[in-house]
Protein backbone atom coordinates (compact mmCIF):
# COMPACT_ATOMS: atom_id res chain seq x y z
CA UNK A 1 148.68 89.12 165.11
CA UNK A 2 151.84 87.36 164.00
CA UNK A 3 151.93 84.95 161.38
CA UNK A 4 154.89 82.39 161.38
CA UNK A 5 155.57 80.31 158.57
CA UNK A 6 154.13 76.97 158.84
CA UNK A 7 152.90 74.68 155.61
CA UNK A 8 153.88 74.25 152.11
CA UNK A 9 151.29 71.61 150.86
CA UNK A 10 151.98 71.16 146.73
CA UNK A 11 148.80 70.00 144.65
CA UNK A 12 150.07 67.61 142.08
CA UNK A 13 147.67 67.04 138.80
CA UNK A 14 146.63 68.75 135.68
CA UNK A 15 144.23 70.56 137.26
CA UNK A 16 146.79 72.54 139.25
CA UNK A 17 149.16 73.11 136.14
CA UNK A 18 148.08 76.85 136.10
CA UNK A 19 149.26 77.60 139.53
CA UNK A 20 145.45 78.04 140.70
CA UNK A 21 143.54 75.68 143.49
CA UNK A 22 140.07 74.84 142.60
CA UNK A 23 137.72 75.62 145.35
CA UNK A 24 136.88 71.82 146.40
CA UNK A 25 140.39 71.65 146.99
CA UNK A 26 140.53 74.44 149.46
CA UNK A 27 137.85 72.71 151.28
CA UNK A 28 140.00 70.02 152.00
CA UNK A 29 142.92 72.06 152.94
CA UNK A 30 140.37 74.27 155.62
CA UNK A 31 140.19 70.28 157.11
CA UNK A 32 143.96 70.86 158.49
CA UNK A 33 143.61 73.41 161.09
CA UNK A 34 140.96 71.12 162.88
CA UNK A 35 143.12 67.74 162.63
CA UNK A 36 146.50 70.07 163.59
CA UNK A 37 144.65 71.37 167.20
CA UNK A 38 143.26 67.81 167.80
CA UNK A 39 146.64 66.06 167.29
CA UNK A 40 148.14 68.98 169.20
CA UNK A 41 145.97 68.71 172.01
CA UNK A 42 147.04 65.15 171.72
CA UNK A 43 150.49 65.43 171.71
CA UNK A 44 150.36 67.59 174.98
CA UNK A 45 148.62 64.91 176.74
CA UNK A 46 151.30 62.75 176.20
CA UNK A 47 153.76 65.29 177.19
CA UNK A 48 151.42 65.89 180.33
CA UNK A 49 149.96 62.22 181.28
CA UNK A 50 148.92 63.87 184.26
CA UNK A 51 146.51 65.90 182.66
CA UNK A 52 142.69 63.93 181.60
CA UNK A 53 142.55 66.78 178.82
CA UNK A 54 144.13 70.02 177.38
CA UNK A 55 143.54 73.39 178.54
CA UNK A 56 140.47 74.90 178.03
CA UNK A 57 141.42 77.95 175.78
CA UNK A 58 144.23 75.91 174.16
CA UNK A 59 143.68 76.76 170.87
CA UNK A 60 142.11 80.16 171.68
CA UNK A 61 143.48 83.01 169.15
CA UNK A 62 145.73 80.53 166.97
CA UNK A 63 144.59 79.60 163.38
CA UNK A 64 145.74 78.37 159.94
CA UNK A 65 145.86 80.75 157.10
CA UNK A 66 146.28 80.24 153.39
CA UNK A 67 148.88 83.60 153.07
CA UNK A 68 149.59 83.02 148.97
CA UNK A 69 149.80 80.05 146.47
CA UNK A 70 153.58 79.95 144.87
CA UNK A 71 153.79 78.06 141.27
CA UNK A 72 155.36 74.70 140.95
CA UNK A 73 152.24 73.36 140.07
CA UNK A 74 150.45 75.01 142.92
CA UNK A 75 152.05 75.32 146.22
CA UNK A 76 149.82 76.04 149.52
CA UNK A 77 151.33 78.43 151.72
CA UNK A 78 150.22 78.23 154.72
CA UNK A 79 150.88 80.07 158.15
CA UNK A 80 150.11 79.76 161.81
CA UNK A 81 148.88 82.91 162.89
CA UNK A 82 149.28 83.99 166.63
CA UNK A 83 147.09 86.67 168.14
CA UNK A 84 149.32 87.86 170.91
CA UNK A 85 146.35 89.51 172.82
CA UNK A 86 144.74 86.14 173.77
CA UNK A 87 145.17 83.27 176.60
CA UNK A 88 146.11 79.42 175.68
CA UNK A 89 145.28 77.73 179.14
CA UNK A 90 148.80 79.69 180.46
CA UNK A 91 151.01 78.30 177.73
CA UNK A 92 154.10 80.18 176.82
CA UNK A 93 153.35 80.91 172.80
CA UNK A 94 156.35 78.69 172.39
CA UNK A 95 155.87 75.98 173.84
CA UNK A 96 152.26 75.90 172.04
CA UNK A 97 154.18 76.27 168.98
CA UNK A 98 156.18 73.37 169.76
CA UNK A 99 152.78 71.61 170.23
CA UNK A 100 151.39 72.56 166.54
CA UNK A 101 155.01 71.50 165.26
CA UNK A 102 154.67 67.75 166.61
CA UNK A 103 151.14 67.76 165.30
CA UNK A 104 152.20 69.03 161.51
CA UNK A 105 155.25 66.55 161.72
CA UNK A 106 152.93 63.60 163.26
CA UNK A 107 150.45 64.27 160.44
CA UNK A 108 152.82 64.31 157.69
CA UNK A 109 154.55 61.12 158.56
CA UNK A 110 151.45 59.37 159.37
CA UNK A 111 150.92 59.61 155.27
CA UNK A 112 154.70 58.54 154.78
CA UNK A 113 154.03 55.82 156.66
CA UNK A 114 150.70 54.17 154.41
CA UNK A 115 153.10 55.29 151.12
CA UNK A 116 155.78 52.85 152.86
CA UNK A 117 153.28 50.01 153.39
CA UNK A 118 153.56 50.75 156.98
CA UNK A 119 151.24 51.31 159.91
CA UNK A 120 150.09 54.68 160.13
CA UNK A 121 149.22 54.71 163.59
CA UNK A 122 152.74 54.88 164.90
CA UNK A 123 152.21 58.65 164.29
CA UNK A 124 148.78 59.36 164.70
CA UNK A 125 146.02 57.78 167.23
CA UNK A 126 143.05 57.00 165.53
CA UNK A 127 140.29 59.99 166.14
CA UNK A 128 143.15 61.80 164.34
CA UNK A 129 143.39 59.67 161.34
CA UNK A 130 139.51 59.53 160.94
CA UNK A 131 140.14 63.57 159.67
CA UNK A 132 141.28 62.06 156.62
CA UNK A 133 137.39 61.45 156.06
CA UNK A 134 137.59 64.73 154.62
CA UNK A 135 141.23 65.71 153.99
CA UNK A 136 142.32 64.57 150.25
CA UNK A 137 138.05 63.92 149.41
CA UNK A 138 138.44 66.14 146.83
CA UNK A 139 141.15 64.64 145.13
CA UNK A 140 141.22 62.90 141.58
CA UNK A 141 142.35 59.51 140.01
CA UNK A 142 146.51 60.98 139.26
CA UNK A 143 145.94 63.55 141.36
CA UNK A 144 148.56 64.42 144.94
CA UNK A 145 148.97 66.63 147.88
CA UNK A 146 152.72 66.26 148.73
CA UNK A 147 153.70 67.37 152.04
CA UNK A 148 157.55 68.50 152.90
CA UNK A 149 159.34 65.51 155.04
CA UNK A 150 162.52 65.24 156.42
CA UNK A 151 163.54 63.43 153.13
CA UNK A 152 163.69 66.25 151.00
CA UNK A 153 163.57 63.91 147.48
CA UNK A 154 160.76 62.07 149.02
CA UNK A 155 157.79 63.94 150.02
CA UNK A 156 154.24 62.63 152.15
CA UNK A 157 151.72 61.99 149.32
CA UNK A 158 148.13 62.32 150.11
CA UNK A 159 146.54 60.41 147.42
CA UNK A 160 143.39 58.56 146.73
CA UNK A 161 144.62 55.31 147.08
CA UNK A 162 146.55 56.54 150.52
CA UNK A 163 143.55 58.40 152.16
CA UNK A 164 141.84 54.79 151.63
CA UNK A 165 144.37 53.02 153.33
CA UNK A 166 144.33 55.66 155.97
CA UNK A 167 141.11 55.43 156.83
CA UNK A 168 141.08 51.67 156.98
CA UNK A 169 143.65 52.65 159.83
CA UNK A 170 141.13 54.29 161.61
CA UNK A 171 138.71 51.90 161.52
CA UNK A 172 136.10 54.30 160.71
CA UNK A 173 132.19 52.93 160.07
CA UNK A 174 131.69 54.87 157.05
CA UNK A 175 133.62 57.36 155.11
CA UNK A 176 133.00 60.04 153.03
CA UNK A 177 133.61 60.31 149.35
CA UNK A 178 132.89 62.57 146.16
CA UNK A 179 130.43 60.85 143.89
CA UNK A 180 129.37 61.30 140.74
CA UNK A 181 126.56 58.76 140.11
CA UNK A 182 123.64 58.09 137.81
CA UNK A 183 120.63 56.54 137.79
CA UNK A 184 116.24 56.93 138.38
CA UNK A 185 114.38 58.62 140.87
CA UNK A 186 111.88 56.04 141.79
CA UNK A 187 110.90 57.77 145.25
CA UNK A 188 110.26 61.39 146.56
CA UNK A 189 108.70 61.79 150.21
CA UNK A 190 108.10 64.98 150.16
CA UNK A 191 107.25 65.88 153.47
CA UNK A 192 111.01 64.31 154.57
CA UNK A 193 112.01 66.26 151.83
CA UNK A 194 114.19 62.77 150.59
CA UNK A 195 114.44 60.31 147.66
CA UNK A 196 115.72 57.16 146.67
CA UNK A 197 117.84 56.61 143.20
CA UNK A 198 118.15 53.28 141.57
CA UNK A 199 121.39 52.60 139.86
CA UNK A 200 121.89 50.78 136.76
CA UNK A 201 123.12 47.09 139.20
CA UNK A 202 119.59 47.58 140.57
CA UNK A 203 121.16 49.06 143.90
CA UNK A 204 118.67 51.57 145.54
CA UNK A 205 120.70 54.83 147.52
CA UNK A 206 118.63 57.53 149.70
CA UNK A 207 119.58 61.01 149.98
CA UNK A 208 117.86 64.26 151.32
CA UNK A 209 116.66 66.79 148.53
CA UNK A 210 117.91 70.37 149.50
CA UNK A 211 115.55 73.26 148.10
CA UNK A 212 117.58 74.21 145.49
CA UNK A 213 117.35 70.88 143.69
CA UNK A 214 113.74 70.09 144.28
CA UNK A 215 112.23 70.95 141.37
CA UNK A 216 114.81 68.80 139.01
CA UNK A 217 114.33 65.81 140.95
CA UNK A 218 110.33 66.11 140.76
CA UNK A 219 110.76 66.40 137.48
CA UNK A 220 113.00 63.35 137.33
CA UNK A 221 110.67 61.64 139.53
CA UNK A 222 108.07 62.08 137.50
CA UNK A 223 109.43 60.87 134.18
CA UNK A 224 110.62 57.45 136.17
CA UNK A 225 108.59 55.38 134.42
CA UNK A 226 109.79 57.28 130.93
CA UNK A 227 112.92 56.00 131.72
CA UNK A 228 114.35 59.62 132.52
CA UNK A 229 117.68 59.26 134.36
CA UNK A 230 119.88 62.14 136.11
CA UNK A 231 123.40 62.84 137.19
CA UNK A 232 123.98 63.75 140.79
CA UNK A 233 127.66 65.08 141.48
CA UNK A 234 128.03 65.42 145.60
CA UNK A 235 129.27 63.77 148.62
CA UNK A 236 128.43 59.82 149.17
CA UNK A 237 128.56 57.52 152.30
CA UNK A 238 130.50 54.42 151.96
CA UNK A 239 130.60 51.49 154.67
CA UNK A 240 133.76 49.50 155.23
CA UNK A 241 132.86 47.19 152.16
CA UNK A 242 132.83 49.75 149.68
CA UNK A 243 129.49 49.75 149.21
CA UNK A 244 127.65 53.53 148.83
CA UNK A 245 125.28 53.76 151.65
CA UNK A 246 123.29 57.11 151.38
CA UNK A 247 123.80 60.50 149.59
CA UNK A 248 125.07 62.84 152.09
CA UNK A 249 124.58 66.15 150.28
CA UNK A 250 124.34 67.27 146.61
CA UNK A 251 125.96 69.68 144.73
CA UNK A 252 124.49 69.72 141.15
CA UNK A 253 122.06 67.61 139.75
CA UNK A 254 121.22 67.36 135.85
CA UNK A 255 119.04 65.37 133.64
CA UNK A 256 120.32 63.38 131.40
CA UNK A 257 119.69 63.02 127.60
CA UNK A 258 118.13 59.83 126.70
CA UNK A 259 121.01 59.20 124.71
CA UNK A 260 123.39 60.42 127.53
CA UNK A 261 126.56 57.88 126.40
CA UNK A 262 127.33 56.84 129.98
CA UNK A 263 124.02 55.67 130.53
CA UNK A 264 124.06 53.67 127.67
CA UNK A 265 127.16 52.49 128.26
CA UNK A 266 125.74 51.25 131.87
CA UNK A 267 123.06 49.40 130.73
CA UNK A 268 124.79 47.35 128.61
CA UNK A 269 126.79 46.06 131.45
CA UNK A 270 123.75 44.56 132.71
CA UNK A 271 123.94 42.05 129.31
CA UNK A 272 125.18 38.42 130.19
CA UNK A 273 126.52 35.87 127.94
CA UNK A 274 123.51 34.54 125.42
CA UNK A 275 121.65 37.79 125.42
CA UNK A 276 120.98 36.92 122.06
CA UNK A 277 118.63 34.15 121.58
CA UNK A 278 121.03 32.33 123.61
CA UNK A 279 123.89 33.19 121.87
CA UNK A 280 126.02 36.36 121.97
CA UNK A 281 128.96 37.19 124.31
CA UNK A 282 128.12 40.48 126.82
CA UNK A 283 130.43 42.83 126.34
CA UNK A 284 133.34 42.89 128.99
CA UNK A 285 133.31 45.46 131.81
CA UNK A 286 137.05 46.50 131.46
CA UNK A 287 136.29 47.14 127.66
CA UNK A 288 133.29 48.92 128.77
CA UNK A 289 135.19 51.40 131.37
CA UNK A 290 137.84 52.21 128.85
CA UNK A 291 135.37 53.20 126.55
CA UNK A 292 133.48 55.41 128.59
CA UNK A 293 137.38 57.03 129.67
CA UNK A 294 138.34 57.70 125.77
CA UNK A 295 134.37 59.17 124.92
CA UNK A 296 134.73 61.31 128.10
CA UNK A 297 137.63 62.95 126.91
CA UNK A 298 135.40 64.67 123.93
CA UNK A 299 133.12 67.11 124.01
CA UNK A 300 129.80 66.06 122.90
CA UNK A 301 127.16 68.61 123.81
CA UNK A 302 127.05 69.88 119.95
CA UNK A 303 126.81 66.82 118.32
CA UNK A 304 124.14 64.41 117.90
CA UNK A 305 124.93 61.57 120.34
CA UNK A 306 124.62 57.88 118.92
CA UNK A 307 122.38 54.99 119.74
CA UNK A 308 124.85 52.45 121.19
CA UNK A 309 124.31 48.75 120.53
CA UNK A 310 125.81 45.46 121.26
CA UNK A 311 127.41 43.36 119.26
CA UNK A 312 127.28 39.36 118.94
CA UNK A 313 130.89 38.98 119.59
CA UNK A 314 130.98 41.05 122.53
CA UNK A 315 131.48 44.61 120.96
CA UNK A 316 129.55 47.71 120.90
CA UNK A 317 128.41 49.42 117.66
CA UNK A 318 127.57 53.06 117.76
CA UNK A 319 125.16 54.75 114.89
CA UNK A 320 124.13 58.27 113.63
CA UNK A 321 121.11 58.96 111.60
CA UNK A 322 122.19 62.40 110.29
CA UNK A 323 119.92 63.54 107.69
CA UNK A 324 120.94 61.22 104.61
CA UNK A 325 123.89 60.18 106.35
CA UNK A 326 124.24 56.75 107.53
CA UNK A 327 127.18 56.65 110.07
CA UNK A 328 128.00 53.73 112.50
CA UNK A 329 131.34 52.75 114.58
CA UNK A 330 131.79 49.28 115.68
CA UNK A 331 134.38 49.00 118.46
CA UNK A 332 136.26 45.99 119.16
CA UNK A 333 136.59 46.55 123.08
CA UNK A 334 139.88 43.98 123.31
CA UNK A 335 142.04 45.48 120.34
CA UNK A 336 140.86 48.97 121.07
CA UNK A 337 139.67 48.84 117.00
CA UNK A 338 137.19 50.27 115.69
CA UNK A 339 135.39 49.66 112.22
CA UNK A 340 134.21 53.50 110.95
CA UNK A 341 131.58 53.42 108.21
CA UNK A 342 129.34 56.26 106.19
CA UNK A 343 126.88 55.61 103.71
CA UNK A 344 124.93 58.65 101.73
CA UNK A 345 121.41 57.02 101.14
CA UNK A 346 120.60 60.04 98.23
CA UNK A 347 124.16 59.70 96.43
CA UNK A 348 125.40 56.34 97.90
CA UNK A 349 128.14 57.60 98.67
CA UNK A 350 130.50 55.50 100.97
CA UNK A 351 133.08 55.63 102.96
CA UNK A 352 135.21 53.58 105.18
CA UNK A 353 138.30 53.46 107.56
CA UNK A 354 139.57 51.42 110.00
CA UNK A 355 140.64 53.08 113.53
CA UNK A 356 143.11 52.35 116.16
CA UNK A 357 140.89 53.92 118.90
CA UNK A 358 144.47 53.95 121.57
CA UNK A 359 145.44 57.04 119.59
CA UNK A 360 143.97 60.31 119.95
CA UNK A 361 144.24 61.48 116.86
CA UNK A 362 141.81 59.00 115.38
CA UNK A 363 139.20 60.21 117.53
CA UNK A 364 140.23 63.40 116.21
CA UNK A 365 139.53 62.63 112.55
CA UNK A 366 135.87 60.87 113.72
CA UNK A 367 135.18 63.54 115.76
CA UNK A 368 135.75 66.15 113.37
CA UNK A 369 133.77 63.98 110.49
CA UNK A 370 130.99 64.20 112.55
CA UNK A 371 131.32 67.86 113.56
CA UNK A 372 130.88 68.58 109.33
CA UNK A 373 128.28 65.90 108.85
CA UNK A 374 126.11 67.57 112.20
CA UNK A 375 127.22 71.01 110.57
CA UNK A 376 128.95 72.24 113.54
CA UNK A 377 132.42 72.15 111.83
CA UNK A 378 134.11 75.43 113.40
């Protein structure tokens, strides 16, 4: 076997800062050496218009390997390996190179293209784009996988936004994304071995149950009407609108605390204006995701998680009972403010401070209150 050198994909993110690729990630990358032979195979049909279809054994002892990962955040390197021994439909190992070549190139500039605003399929035919279904899946919000062009200061980048755009090429029915959803288990059949989950808009998504994760959704089936919620972290169905069809597979599936923060957080985006008596403003969805992106940044599986409330003018208030300690925060979701406040009910005790929640370091100094009020001060 000869291996020729072939791919130099670089993951861009903080997760890839330590020169490492997380497995998900390499489950994307495995995606290339189908989409490579099927765009090869392509481009020898239109080299060969004679021909209905490739050679039989066209792809027959040729693979993609992942041969070492260099740093510079973490750089792919991947070869085309060649077993000499075997037969490609009587195609000189050359000119099947040539074949894989076009195909790497095609792909490549195909993503150029959608990063240029242009139309993708002036590179690739559609079947081919539709492996983007699964190539770049795994990728995060500010996360890249840059591919070497023939602009040296201006690689391909694969990212989320791109792969969308992409597959809206393709004019796929459905495509496949990583989800990471919550909600109730208000149906089990177990003889299909499936469910249905309710999410906190109301919408109702099926999914199959795999062995493994049987017994945690009985048991979240079962509390339903306790109000017990889970988190299911998988693979998700969306149609062309958007919209999350079915649960294609799970990976891990949790309960959730009653006090989980998200879920809290999601229910009170159900509030509409007048939720109080008629009167109060609902607090604002933006203000509501950029909480729920600054409290995700923490840590809070040692502390004791807060009740979260709304507020009449459209904020959110968040209070800890904690043993004499009466602690609350109320956040002003537009200013990013928040209004800290501890009372001692043995001592009275008080204390008060007003918090720019846009800078980390204020969460800091709450976070680290609470860690010595909780006890769990390091």
């Amino acid at each position: 076997m000869s291996i020729h050198h072939f791919l130099l994909p670089k993951l861009v993110g903080s997760r890839f800062e330590d020169h490492a690729i997380p497995l998900d990630i390499l489950g994307d990358l495995t995606v290339l050496e189908g989409m490579i032979i099927e765009v090869a195979k392509w481009r020898y049909l239109v080299e060969n218009p004679d021909r209905r279809r490739s050679p039989r054994n066209f792809s027959e002892g040729i693979s993609l390997h992942l041969t070492s990962v260099d740093e510079g955040s973490a750089i792919a390197v991947i070869g085309l390996a060649l077993n000499i021994g075997k037969s490609n439909g009587n195609l000189p190992q050359a000119r099947l190179i040539k074949y894989f070549e076009q195909a790497k190139v095609a792909i490549i500039n195909a993503i150029a293209a959608v990063g240029e605003n242009k139309s993708p399929t002036l590179y690739l035919p559609r079947r081919g784009l539709a492996y983007f279904d699964r190539l770049g899946r795994s990728l995060r919000e500010g996360e890249a996988i840059e591919f070497p062009s023939d602009k040296p200061e201006s690689p391909a980048r694969l990212t989320k936004e791109n792969r969308l755009k992409l597959l809206r090429a393709a004019e796929v029915e459905a495509r496949s994304e990583e989800i990471h959803i919550r909600g109730s288990v208000h149906a089990i059949d177990q003889l299909a071995m499936s469910f249905e989950l309710t999410l906190h808009d109301g919408c109702k998504i099926p999914g199959s149950i795999d062995q493994p994760h049987y017994e945690t959704m009985l048991e979240a089936f079962n509390g339903f009407r306790r109000g017990v919620k889970v988190q299911i972290d998988g693979v998700g169905s969306y149609n062309r609108s958007d919209r999350l069809q079915i649960i294609e597979s799970i990976d891990r599936i949790n309960i959730l605390d009653p006090l989980d923060i998200s879920t809290q957080l999601d229910e009170l985006k159900k509030l509409k204006d007048g939720w109080y008596d008629g009167n109060g403003l609902a607090p604002a969805d933006d203000g509501l995701e950029w909480l729920a992106q600054a409290l995700d940044e923490y840590d809070w599986d040692n502390l004791t998680l807060p009740y979260i409330y709304p507020v009449a003018e459209g904020g959110v208030r968040m209070e800890w009972s904690l043993g004499p300690e009466d602690v609350s925060l109320e956040i002003d979701l537009h200013n990013h403010s928040g209004d800290w406040h501890r009372f001692n009910l043995e001592t009275d005790a008080e204390e008060a401070r007003e918090l720019s929640l846009d800078d980390k370091n204020e969460w800091d100094w709450m976070l680290e209150r609470l860690q010595v009020l909780t006890g769990t001060a390091g």
